[in-house]
PDB file of N, CA and C in Angstrom:
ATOM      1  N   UNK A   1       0.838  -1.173   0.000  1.00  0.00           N
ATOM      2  CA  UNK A   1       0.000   0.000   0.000  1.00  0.00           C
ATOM      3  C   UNK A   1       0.890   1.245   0.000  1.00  0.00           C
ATOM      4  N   UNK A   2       0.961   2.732  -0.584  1.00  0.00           N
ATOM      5  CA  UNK A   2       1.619   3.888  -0.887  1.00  0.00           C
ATOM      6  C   UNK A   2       0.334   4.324  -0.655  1.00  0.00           C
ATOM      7  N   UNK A   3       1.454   5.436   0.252  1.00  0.00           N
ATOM      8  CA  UNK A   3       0.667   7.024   0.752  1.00  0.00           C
ATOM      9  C   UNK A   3       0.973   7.833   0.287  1.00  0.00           C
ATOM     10  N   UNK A   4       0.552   8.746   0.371  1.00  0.00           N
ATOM     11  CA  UNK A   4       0.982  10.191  -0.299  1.00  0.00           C
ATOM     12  C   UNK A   4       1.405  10.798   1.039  1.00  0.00           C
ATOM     13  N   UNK A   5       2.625  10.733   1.359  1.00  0.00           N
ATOM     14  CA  UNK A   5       3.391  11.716   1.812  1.00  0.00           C
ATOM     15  C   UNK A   5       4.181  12.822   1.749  1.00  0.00           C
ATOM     16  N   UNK A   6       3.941  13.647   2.589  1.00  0.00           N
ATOM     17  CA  UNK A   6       5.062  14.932   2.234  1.00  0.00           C
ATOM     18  C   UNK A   6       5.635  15.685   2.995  1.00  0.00           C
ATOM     19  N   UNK A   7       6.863  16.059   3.057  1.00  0.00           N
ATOM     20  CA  UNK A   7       7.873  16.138   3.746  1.00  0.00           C
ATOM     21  C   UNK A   7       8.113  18.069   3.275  1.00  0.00           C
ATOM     22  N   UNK A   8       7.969  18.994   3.567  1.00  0.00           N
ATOM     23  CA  UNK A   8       8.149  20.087   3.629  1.00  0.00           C
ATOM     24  C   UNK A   8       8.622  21.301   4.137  1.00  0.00           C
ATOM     25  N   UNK A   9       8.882  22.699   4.238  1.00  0.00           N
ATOM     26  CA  UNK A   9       9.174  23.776   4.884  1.00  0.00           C
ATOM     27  C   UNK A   9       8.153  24.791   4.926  1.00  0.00           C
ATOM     28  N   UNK A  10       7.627  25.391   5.579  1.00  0.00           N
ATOM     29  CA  UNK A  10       6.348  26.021   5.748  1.00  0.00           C
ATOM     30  C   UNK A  10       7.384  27.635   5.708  1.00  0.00           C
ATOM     31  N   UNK A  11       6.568  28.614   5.669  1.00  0.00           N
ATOM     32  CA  UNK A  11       7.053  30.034   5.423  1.00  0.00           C
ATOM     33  C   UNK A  11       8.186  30.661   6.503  1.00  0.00           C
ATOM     34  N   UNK A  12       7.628  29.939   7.498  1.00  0.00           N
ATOM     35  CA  UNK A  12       8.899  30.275   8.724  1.00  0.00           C
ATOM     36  C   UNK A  12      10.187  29.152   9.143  1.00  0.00           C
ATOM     37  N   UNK A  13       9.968  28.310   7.804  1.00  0.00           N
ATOM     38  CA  UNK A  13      11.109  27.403   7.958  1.00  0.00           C
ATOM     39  C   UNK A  13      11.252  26.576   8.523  1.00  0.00           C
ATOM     40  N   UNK A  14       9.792  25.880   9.306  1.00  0.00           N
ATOM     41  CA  UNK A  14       9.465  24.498  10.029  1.00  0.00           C
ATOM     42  C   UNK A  14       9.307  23.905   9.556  1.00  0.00           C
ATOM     43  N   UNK A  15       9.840  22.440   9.789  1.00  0.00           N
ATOM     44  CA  UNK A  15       9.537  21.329   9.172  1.00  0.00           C
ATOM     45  C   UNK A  15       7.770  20.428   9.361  1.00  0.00           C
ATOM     46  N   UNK A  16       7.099  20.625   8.456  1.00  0.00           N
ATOM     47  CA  UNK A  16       5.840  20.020   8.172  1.00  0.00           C
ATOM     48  C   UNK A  16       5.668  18.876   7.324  1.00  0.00           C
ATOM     49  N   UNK A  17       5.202  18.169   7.703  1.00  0.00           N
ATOM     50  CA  UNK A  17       4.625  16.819   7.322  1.00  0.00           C
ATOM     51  C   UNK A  17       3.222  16.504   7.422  1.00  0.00           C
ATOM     52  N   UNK A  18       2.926  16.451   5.863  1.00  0.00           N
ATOM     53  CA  UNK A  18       1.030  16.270   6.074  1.00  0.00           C
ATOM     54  C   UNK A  18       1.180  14.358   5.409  1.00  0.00           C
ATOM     55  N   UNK A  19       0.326  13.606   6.192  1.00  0.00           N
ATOM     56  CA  UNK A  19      -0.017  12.541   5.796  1.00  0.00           C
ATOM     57  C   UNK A  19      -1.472  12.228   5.742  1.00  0.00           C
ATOM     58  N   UNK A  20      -2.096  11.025   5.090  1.00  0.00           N
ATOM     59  CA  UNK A  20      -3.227  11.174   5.195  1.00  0.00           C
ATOM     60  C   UNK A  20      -3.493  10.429   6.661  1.00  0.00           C
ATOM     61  N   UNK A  21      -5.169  10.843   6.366  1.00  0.00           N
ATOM     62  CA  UNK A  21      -5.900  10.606   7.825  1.00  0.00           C
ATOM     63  C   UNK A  21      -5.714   8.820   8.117  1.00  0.00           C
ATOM     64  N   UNK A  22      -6.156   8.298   7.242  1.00  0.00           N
ATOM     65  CA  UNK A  22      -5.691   6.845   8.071  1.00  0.00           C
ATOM     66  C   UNK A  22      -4.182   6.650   8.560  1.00  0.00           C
ATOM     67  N   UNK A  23      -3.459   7.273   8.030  1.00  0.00           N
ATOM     68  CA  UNK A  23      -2.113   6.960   8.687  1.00  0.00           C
ATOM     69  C   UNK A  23      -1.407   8.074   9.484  1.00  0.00           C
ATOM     70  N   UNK A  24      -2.376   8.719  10.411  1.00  0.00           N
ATOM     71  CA  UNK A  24      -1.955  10.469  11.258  1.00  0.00           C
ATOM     72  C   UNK A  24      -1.058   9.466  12.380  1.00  0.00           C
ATOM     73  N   UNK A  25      -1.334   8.369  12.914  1.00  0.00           N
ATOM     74  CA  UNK A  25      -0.652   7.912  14.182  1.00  0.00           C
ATOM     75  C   UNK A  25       0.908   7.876  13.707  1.00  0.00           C
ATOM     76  N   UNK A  26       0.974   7.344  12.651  1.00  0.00           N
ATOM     77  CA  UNK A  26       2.752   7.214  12.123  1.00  0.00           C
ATOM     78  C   UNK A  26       3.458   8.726  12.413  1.00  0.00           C
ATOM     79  N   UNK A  27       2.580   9.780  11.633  1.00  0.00           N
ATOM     80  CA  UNK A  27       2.938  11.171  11.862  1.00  0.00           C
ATOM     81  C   UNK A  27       3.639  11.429  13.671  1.00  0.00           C
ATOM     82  N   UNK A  28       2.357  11.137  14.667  1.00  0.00           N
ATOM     83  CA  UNK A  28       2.745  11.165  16.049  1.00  0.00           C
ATOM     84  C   UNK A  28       4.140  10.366  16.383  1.00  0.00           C
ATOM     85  N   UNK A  29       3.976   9.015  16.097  1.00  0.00           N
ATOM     86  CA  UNK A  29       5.561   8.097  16.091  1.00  0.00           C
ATOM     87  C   UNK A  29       6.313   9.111  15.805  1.00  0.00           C
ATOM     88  N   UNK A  30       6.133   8.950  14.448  1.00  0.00           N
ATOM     89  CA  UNK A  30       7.614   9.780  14.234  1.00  0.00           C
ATOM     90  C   UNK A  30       8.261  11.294  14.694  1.00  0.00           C
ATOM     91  N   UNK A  31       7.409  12.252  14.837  1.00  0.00           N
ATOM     92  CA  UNK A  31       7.296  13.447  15.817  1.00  0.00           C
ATOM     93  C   UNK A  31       7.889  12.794  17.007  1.00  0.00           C
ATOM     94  N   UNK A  32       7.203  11.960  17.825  1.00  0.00           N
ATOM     95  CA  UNK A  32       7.478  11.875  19.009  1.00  0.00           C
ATOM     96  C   UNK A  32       8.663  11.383  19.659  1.00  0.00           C
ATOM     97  N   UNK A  33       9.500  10.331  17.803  1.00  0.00           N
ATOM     98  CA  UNK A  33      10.749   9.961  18.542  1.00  0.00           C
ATOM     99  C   UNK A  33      11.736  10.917  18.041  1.00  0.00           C
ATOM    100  N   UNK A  34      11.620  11.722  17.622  1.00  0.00           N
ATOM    101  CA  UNK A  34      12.864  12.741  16.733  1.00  0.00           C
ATOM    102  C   UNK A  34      12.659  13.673  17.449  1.00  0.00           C
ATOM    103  N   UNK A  35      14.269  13.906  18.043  1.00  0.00           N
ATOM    104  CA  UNK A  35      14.561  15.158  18.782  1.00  0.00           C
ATOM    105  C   UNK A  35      14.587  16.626  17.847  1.00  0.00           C
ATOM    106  N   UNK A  36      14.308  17.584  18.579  1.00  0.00           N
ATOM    107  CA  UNK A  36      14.591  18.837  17.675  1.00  0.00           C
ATOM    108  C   UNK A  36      15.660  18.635  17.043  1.00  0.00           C
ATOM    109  N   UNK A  37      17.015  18.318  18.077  1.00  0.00           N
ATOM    110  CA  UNK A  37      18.510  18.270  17.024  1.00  0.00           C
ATOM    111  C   UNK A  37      18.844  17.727  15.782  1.00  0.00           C
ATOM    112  N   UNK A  38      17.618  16.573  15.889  1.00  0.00           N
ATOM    113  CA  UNK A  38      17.751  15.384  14.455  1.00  0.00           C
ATOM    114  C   UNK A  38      16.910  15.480  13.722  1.00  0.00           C
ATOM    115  N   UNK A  39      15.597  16.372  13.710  1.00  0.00           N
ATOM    116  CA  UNK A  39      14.751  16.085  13.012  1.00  0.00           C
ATOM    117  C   UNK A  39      14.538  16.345  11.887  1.00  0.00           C
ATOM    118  N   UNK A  40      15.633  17.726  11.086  1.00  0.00           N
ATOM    119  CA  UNK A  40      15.622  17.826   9.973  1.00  0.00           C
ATOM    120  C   UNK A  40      16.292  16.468   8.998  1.00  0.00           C
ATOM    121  N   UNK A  41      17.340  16.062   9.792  1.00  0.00           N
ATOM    122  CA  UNK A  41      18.230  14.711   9.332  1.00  0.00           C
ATOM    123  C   UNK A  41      17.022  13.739   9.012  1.00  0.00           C
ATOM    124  N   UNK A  42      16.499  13.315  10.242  1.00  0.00           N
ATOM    125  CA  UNK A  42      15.255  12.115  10.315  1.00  0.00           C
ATOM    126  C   UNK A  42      14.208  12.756   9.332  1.00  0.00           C
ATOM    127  N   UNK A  43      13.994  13.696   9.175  1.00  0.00           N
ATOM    128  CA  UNK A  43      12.770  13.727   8.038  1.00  0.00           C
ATOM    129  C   UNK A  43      13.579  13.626   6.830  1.00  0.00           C
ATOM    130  N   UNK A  44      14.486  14.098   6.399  1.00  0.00           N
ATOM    131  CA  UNK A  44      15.736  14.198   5.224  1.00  0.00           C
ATOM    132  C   UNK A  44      15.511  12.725   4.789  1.00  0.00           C
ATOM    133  N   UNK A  45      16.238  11.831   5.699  1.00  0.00           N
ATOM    134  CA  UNK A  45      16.340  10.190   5.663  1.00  0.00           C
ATOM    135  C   UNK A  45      14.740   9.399   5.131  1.00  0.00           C
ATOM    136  N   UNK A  46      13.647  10.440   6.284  1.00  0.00           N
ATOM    137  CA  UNK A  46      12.437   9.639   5.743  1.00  0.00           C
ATOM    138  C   UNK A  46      11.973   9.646   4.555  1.00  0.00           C
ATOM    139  N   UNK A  47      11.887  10.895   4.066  1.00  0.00           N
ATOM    140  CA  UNK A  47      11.774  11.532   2.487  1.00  0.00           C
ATOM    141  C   UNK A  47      12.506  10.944   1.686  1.00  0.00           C
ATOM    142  N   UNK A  48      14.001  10.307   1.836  1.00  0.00           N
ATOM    143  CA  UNK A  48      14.755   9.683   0.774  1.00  0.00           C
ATOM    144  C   UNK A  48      13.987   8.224   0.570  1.00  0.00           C
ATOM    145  N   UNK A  49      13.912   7.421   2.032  1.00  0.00           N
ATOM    146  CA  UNK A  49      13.147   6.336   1.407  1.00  0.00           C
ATOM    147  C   UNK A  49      11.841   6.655   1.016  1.00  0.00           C
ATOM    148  N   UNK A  50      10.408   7.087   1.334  1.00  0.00           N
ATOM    149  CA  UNK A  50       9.506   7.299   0.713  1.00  0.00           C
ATOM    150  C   UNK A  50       9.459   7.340  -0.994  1.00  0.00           C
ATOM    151  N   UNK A  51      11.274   8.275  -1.408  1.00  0.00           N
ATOM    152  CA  UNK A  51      10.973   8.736  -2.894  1.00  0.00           C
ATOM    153  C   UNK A  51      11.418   7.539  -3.073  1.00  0.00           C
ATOM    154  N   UNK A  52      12.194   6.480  -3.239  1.00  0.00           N
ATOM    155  CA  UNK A  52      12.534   5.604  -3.735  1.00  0.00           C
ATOM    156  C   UNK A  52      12.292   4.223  -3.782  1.00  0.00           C
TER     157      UNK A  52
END
């Protein structure tokens, strides 16, 4: 199964991630284990596998 995910920068330069509604809990996971320090890295990393 493929989601449409997306991995983004919003106007003030935060990292945003919209997923769809059946899969919002993954969104929380992953928020919840990525520290501020890593999270541009960890979304970077997530976005590479998603595209490929």
């Amino acid at each position: 199964m493929k989601y449409n995910v997306q991995i983004y920068e919003d106007k003030q330069g935060m990292l945003m991630i919209n997923v769809p509604d059946e899969i919002f809990l993954v969104l929380d996971l992953l928020l919840g284990d990525l520290r501020e320090d890593g999270l541009k890295l960890g979304l970077n990393l997530i976005d590479k596998v998603l595209s490929k």
